[in-house]
Protein backbone atom coordinates (compact mmCIF):
# COMPACT_ATOMS: atom_id res chain seq x y z
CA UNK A 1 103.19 189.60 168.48
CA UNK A 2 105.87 190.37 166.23
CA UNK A 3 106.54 188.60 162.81
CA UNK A 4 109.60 187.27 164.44
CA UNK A 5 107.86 185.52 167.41
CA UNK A 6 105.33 184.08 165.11
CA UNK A 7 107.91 182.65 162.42
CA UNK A 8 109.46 180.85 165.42
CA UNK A 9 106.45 180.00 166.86
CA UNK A 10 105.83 178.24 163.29
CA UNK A 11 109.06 176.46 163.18
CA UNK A 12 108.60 175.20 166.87
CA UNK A 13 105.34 173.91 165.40
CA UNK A 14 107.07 172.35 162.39
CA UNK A 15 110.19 170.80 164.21
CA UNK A 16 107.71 169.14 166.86
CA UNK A 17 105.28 167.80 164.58
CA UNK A 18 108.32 166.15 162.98
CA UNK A 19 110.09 164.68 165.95
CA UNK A 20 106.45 163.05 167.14
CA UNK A 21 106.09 161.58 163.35
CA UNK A 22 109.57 160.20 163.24
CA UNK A 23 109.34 158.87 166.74
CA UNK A 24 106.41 157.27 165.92
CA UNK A 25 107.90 155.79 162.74
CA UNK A 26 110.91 154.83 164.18
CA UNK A 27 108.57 152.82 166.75
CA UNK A 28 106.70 150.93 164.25
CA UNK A 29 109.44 149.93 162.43
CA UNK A 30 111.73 148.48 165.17
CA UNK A 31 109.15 146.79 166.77
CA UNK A 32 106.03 145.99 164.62
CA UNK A 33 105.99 146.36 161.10
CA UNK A 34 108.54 146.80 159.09
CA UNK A 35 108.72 147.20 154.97
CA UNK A 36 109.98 144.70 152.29
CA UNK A 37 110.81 144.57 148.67
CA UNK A 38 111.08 141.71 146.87
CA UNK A 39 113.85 140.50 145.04
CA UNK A 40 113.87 138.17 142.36
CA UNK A 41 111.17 135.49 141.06
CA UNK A 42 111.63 132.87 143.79
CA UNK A 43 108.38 133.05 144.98
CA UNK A 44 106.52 134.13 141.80
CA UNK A 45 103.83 134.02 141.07
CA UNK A 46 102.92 134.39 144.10
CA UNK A 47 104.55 137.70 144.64
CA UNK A 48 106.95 139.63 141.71
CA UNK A 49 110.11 141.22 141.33
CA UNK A 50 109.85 144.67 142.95
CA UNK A 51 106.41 144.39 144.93
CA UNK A 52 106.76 146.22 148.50
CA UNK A 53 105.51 144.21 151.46
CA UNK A 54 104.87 144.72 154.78
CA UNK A 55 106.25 142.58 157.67
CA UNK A 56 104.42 142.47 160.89
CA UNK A 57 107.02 141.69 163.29
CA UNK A 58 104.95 140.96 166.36
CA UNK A 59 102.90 137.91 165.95
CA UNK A 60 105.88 135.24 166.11
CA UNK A 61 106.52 136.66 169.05
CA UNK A 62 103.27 135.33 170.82
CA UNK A 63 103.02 132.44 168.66
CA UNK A 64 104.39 129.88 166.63
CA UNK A 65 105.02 129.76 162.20
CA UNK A 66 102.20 127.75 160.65
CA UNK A 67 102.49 125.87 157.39
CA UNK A 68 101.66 128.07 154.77
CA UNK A 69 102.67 131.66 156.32
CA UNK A 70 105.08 133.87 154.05
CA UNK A 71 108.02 135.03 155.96
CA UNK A 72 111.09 137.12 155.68
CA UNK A 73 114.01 135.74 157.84
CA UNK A 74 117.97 136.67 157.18
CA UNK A 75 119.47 134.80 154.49
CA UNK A 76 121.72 131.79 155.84
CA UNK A 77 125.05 132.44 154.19
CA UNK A 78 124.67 136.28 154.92
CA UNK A 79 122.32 137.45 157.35
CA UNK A 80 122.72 141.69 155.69
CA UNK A 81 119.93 140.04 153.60
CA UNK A 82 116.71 139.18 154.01
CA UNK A 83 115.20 136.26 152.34
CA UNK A 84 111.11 135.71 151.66
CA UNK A 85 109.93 131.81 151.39
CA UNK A 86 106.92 129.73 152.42
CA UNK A 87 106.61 127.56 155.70
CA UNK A 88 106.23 124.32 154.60
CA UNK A 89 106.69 122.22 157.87
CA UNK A 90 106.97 123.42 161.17
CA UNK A 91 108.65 121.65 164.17
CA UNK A 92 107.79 118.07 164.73
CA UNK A 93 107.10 117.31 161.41
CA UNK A 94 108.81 115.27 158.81
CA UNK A 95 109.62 116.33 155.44
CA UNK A 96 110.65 114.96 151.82
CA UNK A 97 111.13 115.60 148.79
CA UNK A 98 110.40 112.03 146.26
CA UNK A 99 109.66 111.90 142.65
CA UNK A 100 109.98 115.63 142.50
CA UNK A 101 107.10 116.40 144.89
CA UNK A 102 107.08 117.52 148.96
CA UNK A 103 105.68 114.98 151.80
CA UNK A 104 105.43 115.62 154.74
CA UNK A 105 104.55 112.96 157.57
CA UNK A 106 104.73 110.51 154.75
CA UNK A 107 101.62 112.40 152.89
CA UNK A 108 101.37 114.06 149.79
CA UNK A 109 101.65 117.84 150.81
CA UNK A 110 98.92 119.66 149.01
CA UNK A 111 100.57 123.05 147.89
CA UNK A 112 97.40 124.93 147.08
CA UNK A 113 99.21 128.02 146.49
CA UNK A 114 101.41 126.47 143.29
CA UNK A 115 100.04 124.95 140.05
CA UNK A 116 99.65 121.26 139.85
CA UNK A 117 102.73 121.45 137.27
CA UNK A 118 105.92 122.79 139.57
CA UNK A 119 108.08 120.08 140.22
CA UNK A 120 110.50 120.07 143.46
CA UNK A 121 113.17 119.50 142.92
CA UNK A 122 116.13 118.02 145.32
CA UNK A 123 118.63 120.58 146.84
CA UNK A 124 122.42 119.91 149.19
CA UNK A 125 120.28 119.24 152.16
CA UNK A 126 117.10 117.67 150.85
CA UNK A 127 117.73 114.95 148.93
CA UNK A 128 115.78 112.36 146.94
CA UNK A 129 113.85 109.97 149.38
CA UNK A 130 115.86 111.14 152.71
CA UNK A 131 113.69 112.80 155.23
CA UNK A 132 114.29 115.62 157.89
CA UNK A 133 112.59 115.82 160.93
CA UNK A 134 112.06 119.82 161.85
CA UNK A 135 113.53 120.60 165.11
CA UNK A 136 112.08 123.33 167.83
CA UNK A 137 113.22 126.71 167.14
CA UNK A 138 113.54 125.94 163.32
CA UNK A 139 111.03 125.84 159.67
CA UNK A 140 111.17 124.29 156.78
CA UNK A 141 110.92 127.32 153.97
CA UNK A 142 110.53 126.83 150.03
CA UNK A 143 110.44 129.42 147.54
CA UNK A 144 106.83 129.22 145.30
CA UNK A 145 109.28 128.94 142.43
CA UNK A 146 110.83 126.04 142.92
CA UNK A 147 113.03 126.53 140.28
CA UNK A 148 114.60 129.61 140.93
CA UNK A 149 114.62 129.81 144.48
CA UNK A 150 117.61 128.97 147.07
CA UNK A 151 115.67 127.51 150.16
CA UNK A 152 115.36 125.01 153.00
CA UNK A 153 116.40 122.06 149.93
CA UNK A 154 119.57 123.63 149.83
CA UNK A 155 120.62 125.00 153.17
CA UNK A 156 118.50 123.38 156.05
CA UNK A 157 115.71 124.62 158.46
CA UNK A 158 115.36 128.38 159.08
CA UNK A 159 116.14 128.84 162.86
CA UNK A 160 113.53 130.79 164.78
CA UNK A 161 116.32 133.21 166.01
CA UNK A 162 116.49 134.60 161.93
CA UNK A 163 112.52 135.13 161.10
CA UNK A 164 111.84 138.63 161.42
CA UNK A 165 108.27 138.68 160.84
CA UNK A 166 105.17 137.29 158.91
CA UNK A 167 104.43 138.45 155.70
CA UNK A 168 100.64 140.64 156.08
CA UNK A 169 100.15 143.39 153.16
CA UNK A 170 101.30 143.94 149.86
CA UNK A 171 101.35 148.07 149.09
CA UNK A 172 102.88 148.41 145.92
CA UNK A 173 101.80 148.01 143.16
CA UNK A 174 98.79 149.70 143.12
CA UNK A 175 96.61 147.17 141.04
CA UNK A 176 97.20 144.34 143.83
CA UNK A 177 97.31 146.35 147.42
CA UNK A 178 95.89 144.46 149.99
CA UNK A 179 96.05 141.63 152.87
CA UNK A 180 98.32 138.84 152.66
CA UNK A 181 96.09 135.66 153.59
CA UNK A 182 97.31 132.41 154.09
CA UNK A 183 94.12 130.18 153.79
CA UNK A 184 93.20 127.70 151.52
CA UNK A 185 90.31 129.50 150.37
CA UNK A 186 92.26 132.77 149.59
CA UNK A 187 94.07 130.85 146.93
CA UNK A 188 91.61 129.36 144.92
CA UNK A 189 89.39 131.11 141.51
């Protein structure tokens, strides 16, 4: 075989390995996973400024947001964005904000996932003492940081039609890679 035949033989090689690899990328991120970085401190401490996430984009497909899941959805004003906040009531519930905590159903909402100290405050659409009653098709999402973040207080329920996925995995940095988990138990020293 001459050197010719076997340096196109290796391209061949080369060029199909990389159309199967960017297929398969291109696979995985339209229609299961698909990266995030975050932007800002509105859910610190949770997550920081400049962490990479990944978004699985299948499971709200099957089922339902729960209270508690971290999702990325398109921002309300402009939808070129992509927003991350907590589910804090899902359809059927009722939510408030008084004296600068969140009920919902008329109960103290235990936010397990904040310290005892972070006041909520009131936004434009939640305000002091006047409940909203989440509709089907829509959340209820806060920022961890109440205090910088533009959320659900100030603009309404997220409709189902925005959400693009469920926050799983964290993959940068290094020192705190691994599964997003939305349990109680995860949260606690």
């Amino acid at each position: 075989m001459s050197f010719f035949r076997k340096f196109i033989k290796v391209v061949y090689e080369f060029v199909e390995a990389f159309v199967i690899s960017a297929s398969v990328f291109v696979v995985v991120y339209l229609f299961l996973m698909q990266p995030h970085q975050v932007k800002g401190s509105s859910m610190y401490p949770t997550f920081r400024d400049k962490e990479y996430l990944l978004t699985d984009k299948v499971t709200y497909k099957r089922i339902e947001p729960n209270f508690g899941d971290v999702i990325v959805f398109k921002a309300p004003v402009n939808e070129n964005f992509d927003f991350i906040k907590r589910v804090i009531a899902v359809p059927g519930q009722t939510v408030m904000i008084k004296n600068e905590h969140v009920y919902i159903d008329g109960e103290l909402l235990d936010e397990y996932y904040i310290s005892d100290d972070v006041i909520t405050n009131t936004g434009q659409f939640l305000q002091e003492g006047r409940s909203y009653t989440v509709q089907p098709g829509e959340v209820m999402a806060f920022g961890d940081n109440r205090e910088h973040s533009s959320d659900s207080r100030d603009w309404g329920p997220v409709p189902d039609d925005n959400i693009v996925g469920r926050v799983f995995f964290r993959y940068w940095p290094t020192n705190v890679v691994g599964v997003i988990s939305n349990s109680k138990k995860s949260f606690t020293n």
